[in-house]
C-alpha atoms as a PDB file:
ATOM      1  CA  UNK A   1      18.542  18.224 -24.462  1.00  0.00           C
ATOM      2  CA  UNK A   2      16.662  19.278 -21.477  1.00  0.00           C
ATOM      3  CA  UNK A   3      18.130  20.408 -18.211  1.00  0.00           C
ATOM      4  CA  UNK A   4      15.699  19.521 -15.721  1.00  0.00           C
ATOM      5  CA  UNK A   5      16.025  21.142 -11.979  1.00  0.00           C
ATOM      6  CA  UNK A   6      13.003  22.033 -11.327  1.00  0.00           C
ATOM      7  CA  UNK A   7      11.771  23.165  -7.180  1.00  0.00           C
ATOM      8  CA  UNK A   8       9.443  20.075  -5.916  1.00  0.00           C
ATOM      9  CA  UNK A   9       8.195  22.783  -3.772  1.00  0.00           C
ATOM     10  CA  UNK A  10       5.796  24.793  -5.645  1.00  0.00           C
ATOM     11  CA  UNK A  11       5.213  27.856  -3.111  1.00  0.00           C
ATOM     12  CA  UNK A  12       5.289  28.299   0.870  1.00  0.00           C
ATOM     13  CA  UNK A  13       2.398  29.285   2.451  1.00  0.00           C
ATOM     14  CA  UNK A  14       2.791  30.190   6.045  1.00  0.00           C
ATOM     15  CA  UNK A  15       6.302  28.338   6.220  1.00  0.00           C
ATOM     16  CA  UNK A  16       4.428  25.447   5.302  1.00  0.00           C
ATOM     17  CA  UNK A  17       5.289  23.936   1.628  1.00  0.00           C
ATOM     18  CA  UNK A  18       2.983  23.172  -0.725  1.00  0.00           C
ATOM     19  CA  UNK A  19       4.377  20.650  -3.565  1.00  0.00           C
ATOM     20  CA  UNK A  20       3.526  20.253  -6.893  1.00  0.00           C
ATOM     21  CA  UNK A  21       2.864  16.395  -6.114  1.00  0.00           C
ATOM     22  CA  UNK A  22      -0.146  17.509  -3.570  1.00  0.00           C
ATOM     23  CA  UNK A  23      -1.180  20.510  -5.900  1.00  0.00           C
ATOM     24  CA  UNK A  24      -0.971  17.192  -8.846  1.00  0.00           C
ATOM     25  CA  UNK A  25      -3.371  14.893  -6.512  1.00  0.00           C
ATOM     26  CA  UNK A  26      -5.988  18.049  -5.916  1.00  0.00           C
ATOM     27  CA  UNK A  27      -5.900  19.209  -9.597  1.00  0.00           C
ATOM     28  CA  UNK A  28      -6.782  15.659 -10.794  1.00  0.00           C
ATOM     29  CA  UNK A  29      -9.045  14.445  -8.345  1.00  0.00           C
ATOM     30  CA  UNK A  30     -11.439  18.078  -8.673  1.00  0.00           C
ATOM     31  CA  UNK A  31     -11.106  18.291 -12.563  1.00  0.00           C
ATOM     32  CA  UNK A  32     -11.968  14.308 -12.692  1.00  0.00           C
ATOM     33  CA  UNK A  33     -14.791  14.585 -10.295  1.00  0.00           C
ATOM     34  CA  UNK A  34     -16.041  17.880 -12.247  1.00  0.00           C
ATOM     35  CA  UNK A  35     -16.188  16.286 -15.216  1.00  0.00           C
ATOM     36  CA  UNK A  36     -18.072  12.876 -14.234  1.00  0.00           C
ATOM     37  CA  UNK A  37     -20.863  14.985 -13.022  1.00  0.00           C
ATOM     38  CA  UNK A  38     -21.275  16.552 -16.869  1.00  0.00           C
ATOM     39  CA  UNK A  39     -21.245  13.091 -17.611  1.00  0.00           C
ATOM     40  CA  UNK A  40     -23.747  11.530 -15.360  1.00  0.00           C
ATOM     41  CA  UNK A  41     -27.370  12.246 -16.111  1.00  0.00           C
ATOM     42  CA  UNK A  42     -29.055  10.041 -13.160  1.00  0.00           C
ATOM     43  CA  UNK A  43     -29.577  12.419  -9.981  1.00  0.00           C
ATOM     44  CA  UNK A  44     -29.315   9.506  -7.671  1.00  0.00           C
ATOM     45  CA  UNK A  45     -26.438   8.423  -9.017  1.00  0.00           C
ATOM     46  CA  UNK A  46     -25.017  11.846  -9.084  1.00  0.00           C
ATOM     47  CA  UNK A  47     -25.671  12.348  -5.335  1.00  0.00           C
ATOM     48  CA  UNK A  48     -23.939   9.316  -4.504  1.00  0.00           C
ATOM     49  CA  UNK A  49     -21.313  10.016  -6.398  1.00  0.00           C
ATOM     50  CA  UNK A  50     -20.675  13.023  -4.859  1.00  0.00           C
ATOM     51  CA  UNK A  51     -20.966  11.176  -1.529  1.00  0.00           C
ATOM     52  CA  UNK A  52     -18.668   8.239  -3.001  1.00  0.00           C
ATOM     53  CA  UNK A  53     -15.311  11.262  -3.220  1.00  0.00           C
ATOM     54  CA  UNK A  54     -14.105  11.108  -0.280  1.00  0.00           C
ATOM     55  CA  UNK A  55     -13.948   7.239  -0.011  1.00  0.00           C
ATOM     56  CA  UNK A  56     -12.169   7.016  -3.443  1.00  0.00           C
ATOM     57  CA  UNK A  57      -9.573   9.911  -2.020  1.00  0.00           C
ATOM     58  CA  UNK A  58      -9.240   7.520   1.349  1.00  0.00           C
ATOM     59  CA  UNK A  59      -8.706   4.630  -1.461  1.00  0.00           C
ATOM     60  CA  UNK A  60      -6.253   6.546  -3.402  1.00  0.00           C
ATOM     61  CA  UNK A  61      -4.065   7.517  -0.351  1.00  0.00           C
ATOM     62  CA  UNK A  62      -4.330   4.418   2.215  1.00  0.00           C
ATOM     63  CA  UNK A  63      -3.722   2.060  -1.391  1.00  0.00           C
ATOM     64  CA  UNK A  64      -1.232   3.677  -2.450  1.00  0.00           C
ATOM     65  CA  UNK A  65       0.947   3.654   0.102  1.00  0.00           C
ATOM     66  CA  UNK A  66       0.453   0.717   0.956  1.00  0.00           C
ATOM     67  CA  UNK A  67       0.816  -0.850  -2.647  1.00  0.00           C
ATOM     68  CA  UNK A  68       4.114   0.649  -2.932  1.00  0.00           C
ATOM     69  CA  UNK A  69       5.072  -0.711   0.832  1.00  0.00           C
ATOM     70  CA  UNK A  70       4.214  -3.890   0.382  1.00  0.00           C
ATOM     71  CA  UNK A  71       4.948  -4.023  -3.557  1.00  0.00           C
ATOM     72  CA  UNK A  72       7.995  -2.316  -4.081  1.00  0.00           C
ATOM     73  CA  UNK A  73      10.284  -1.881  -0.599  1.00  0.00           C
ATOM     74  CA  UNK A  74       8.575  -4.308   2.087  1.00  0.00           C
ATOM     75  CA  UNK A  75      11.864  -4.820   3.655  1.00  0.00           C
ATOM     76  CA  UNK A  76      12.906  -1.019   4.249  1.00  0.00           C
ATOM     77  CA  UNK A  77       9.487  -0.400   5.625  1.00  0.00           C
ATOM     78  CA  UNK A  78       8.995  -3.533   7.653  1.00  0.00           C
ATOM     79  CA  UNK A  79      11.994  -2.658   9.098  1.00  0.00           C
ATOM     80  CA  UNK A  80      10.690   1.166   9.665  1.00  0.00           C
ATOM     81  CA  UNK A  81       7.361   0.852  10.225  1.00  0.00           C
ATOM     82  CA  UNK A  82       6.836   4.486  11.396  1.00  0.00           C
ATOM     83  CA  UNK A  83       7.673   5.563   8.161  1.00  0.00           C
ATOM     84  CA  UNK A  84       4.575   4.169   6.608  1.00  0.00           C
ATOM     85  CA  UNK A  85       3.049   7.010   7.845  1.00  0.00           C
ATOM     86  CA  UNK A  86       5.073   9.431   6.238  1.00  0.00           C
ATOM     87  CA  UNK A  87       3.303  10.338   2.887  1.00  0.00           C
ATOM     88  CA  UNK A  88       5.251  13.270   2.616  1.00  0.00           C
ATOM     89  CA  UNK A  89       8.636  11.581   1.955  1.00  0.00           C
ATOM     90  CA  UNK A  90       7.098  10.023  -0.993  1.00  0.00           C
ATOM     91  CA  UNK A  91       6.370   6.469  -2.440  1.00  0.00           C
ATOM     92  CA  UNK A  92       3.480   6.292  -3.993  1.00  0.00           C
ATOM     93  CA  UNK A  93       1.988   3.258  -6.193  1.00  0.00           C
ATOM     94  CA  UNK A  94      -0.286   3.577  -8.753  1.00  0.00           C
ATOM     95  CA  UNK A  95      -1.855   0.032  -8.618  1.00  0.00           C
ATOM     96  CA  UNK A  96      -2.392   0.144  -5.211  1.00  0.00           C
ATOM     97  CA  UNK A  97      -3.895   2.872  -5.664  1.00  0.00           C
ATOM     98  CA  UNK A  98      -6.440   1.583  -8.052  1.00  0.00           C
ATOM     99  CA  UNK A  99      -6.833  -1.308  -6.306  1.00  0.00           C
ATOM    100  CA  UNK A 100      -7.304   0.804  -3.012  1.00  0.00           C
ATOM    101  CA  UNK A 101     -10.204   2.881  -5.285  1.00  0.00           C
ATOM    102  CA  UNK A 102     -11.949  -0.394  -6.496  1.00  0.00           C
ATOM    103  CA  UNK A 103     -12.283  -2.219  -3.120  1.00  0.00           C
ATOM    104  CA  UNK A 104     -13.492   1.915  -1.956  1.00  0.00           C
ATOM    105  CA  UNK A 105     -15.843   1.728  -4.506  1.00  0.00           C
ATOM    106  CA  UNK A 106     -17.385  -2.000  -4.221  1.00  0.00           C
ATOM    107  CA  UNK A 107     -17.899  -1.577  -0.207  1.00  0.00           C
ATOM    108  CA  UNK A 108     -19.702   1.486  -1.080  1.00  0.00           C
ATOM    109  CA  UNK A 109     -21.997   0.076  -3.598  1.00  0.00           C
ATOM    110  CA  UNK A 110     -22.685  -2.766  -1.885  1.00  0.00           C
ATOM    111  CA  UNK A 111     -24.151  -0.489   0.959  1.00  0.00           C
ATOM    112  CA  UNK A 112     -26.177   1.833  -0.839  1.00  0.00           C
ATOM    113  CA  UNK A 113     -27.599  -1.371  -2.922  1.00  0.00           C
ATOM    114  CA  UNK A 114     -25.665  -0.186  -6.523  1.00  0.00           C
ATOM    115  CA  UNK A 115     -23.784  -1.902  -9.349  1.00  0.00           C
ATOM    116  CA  UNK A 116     -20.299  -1.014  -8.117  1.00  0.00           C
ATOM    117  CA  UNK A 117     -19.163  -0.679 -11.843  1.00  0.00           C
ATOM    118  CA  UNK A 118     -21.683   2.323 -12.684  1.00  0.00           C
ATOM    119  CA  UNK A 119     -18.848   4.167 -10.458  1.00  0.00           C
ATOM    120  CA  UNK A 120     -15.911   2.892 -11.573  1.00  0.00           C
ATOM    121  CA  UNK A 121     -16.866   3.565 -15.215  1.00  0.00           C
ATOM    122  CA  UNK A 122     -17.480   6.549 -14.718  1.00  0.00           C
ATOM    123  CA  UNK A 123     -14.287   7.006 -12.554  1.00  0.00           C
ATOM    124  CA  UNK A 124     -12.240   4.721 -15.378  1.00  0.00           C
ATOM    125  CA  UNK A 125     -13.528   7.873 -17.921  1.00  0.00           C
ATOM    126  CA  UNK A 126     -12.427  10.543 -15.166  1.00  0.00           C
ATOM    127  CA  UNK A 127      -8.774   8.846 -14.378  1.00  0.00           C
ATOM    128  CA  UNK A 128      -6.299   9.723 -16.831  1.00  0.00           C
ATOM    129  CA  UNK A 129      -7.120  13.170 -15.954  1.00  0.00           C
ATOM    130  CA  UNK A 130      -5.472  12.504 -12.730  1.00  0.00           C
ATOM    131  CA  UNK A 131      -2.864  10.531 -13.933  1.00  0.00           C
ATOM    132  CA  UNK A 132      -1.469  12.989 -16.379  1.00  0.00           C
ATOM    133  CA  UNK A 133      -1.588  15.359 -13.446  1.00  0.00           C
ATOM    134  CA  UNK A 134       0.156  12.832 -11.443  1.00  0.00           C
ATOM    135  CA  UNK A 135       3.364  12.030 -14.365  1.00  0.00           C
ATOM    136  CA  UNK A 136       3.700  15.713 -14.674  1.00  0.00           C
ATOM    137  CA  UNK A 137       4.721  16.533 -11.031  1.00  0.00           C
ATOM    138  CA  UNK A 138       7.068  13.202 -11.315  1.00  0.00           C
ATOM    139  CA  UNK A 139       8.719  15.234 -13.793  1.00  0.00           C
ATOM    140  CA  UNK A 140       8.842  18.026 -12.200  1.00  0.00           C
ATOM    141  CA  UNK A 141       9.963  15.867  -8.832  1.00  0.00           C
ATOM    142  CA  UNK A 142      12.855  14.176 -10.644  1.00  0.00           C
ATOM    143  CA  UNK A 143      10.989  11.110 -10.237  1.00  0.00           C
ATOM    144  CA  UNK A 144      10.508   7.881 -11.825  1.00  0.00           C
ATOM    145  CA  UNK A 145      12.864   8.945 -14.876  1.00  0.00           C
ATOM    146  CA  UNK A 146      13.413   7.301 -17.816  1.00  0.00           C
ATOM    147  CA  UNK A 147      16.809   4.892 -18.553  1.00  0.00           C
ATOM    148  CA  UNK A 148      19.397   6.323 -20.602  1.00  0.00           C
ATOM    149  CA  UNK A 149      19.645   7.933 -24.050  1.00  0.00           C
ATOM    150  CA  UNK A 150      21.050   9.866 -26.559  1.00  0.00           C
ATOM    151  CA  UNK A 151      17.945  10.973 -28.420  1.00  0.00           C
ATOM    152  CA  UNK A 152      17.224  14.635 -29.029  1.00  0.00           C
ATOM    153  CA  UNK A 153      14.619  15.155 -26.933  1.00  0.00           C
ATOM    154  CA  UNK A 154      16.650  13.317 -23.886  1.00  0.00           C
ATOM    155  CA  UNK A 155      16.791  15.010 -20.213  1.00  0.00           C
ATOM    156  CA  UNK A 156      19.400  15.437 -17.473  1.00  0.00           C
ATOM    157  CA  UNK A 157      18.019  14.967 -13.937  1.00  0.00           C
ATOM    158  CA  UNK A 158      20.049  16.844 -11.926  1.00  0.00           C
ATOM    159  CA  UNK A 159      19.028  15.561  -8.747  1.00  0.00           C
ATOM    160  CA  UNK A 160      19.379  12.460 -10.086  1.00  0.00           C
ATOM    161  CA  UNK A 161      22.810  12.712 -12.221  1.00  0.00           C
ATOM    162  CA  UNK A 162      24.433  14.195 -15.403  1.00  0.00           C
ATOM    163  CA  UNK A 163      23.036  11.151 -17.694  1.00  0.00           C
ATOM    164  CA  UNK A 164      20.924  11.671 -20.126  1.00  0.00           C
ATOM    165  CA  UNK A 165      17.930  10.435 -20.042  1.00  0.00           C
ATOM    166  CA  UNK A 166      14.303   9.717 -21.559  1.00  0.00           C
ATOM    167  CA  UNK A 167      11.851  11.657 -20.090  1.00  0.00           C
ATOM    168  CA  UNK A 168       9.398   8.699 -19.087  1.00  0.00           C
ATOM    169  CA  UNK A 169       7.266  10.380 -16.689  1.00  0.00           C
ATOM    170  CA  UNK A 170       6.048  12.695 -19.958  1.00  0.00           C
ATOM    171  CA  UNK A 171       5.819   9.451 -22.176  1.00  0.00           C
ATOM    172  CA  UNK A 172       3.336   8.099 -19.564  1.00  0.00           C
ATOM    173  CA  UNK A 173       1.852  11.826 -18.878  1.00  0.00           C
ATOM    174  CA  UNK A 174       0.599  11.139 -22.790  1.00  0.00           C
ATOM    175  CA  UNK A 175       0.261   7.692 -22.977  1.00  0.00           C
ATOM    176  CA  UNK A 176      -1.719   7.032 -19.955  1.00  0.00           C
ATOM    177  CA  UNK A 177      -2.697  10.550 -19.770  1.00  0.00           C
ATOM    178  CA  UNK A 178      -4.090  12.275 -23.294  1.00  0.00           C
ATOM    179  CA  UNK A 179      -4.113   8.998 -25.584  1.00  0.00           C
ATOM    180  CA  UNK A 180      -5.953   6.618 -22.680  1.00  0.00           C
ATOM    181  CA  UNK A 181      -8.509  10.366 -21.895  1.00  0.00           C
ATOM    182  CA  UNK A 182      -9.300  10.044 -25.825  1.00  0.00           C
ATOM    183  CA  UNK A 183     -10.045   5.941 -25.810  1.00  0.00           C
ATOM    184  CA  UNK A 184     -11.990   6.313 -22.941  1.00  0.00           C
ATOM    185  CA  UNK A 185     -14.279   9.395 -24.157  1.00  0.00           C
ATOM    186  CA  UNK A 186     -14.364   7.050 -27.331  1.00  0.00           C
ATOM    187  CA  UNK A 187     -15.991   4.181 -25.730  1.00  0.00           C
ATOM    188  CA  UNK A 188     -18.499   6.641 -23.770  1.00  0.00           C
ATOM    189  CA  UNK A 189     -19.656   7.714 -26.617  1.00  0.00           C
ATOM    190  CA  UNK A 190     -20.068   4.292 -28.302  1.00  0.00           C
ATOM    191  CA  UNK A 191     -22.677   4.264 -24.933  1.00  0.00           C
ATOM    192  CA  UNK A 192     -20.549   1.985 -23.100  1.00  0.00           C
ATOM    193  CA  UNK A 193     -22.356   3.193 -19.748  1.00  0.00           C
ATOM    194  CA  UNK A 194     -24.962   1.029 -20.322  1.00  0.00           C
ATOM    195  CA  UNK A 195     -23.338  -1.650 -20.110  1.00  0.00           C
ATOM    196  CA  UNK A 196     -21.545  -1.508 -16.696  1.00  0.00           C
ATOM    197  CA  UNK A 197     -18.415  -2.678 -16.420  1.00  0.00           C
ATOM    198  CA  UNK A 198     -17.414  -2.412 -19.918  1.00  0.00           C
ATOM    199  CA  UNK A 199     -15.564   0.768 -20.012  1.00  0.00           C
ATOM    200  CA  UNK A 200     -14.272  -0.463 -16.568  1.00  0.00           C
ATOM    201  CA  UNK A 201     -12.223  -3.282 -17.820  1.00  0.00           C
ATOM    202  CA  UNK A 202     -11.209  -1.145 -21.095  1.00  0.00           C
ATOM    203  CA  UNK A 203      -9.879   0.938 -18.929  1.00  0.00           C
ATOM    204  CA  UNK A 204      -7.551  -2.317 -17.244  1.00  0.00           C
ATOM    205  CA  UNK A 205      -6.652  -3.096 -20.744  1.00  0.00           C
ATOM    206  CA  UNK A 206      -5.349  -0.330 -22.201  1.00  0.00           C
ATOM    207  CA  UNK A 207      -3.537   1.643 -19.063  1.00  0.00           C
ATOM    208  CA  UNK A 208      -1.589  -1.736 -18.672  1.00  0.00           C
ATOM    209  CA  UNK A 209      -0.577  -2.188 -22.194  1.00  0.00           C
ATOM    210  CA  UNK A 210       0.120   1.383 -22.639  1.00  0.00           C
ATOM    211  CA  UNK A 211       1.939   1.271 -19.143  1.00  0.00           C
ATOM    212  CA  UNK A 212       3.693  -2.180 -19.881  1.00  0.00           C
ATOM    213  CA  UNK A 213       5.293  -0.317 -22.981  1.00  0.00           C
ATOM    214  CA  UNK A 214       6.582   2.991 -21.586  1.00  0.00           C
ATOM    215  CA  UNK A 215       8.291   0.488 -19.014  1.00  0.00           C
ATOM    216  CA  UNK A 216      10.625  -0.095 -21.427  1.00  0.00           C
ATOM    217  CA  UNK A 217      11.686   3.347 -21.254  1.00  0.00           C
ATOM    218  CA  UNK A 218      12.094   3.987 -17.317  1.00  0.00           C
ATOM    219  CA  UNK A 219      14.544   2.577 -15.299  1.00  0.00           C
ATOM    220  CA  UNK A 220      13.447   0.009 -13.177  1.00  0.00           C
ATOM    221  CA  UNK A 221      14.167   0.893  -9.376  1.00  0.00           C
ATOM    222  CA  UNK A 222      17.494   0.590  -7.915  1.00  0.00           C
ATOM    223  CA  UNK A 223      16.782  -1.796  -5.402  1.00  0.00           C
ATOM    224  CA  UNK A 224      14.608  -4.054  -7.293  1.00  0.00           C
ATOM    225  CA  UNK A 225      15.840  -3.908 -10.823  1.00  0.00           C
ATOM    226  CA  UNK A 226      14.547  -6.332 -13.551  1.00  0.00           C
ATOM    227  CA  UNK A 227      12.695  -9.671 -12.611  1.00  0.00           C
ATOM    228  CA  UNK A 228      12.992 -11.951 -15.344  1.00  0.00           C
ATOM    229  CA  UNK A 229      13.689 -11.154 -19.189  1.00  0.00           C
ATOM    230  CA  UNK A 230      14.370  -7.901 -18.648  1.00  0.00           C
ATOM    231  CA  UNK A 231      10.945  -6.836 -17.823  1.00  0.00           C
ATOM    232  CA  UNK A 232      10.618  -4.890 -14.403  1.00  0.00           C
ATOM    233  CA  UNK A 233       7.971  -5.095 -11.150  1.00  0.00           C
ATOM    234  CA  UNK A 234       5.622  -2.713 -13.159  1.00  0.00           C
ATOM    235  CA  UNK A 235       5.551  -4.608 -16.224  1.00  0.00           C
ATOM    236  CA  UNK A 236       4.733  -7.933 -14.560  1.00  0.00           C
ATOM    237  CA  UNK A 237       2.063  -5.908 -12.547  1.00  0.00           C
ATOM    238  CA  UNK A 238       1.161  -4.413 -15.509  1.00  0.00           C
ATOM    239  CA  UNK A 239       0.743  -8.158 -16.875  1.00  0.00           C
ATOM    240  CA  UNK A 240      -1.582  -8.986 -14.074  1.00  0.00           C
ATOM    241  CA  UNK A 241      -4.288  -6.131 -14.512  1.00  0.00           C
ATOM    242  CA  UNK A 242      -4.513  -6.701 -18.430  1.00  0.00           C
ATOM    243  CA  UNK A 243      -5.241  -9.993 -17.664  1.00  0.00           C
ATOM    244  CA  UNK A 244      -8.205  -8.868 -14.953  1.00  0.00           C
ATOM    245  CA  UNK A 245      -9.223  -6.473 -17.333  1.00  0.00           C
ATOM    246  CA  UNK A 246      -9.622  -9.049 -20.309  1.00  0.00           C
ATOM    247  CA  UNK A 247     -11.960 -11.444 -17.996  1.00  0.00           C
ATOM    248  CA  UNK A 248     -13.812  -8.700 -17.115  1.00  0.00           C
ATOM    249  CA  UNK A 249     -14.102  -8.087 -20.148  1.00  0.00           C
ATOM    250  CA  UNK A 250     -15.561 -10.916 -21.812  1.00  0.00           C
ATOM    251  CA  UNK A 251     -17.575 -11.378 -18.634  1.00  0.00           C
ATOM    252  CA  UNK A 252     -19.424  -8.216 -19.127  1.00  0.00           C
ATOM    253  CA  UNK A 253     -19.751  -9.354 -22.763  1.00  0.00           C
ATOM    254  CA  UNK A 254     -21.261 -12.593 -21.893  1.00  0.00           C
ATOM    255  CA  UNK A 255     -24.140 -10.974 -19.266  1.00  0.00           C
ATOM    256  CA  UNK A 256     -24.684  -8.880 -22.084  1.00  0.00           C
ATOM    257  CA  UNK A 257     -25.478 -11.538 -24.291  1.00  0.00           C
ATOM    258  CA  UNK A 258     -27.446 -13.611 -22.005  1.00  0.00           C
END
């Protein structure tokens, strides 16, 4: 068992705190956009991807927020609308986030006359860097924890309480993380890029099964709880994306064939 009380707070510079959550977001975004541009051997598309950053940081951030505002406490917020605005009090979702990168990444192909999904391949190949970046600082936040346990390798929160626990936010670290990092380097080099769109909606696929099964290991948010059947909000979101990533799927299969 595993005693976790771990400083969010990962130094002070100045008087003014930098968190391992921020440090997490920086970490994945650079290493992810480093290693897209060993991947990408067009110079155009290169440039533009270097251009493209910043909008798929503004996608990250403004999505979201707002995916976990209007997804998972609409009420609370609605209620406090200033607090929208305050990032650094946390709440953070990870499919609005992704939803906030792919609209990012659409309006900007659209206007510099690209196929959108020649970016978010390449970003799909680049994103579980990020995301294992992004499960390791919920650890270290006390964050999105797991439901309880008894297993050896179980935790106790204790921000959270004395329970043990499963440590979900390291399930997903490897899950969506290491395993989904692997699957995706796989299907670049089965020369997926050429067909774009196809490691895009891989990418759909697997993060939400993967995602839809560590769910059964974190507890479901206090003021939400389980839907129906047991399942929680991320599983049914979860649900939602495999099924987008399945028709796009066979839809890139199809102009392939045709």
């Amino acid at each position: 068992m595993f005693i976790n009380n771990f400083d969010p707070v990962a130094f002070e510079l100045f008087n003014f705190q930098i968190r391992w959550y921020s440090l997490s977001y920086i970490f994945g975004i650079l290493l992810g956009w480093i290693y897209c541009k060993r991947i990408i051997n067009d110079d155009e598309i290169q440039k533009l991807f270097d251009d493209l950053i910043s909008l798929i940081i503004i996608g990250i951030i403004i999505g979201g927020r707002l995916g976990y505002v209007i997804l998972y406490n609409p009420i609370y917020y609605f209620s406090n609308p200033i607090e929208i605005f305050m990032f650094w009090n946390g709440g953070m979702s990870f499919h609005g986030g992704l939803l906030g990168v792919i609209i990012a990444t659409i309006i900007f192909g659209k206007k510099n006359n690209q196929n959108p999904y020649k970016f978010l391949d390449l970003i799909s190949i680049s994103a579980p860097i990020g995301i294992f970046f992004g499960r390791i600082a919920n650890f270290i936040n006390s964050e999105l924890y797991g439901r309880t346990t008894d297993v050896p390798w179980s935790v106790i929160f204790i921000k959270v309480d004395i329970l043990s626990r499963h440590p979900s936010q390291l399930y997903e670290a490897f899950f969506e993380g290491v395993l989904l990092f692997i699957l995706m380097n796989y299907f670049l080099k089965k020369n997926y890029l050429s067909n774009p769109g196809l490691i895009s909606s891989q990418f759909l696929i697997f993060y939400s099964f993967l995602r839809f099964l560590v769910e059964f290991f974190r507890q479901p948010d206090e003021h939400i709880g389980f839907i129906i059947f047991n399942l929680s909000l991320g599983q049914f979101i979860s649900i939602g994306f495999f099924t987008l990533g399945l028709f796009l799927f066979f839809k890139t299969k199809n102009e392939v064939k045709s």
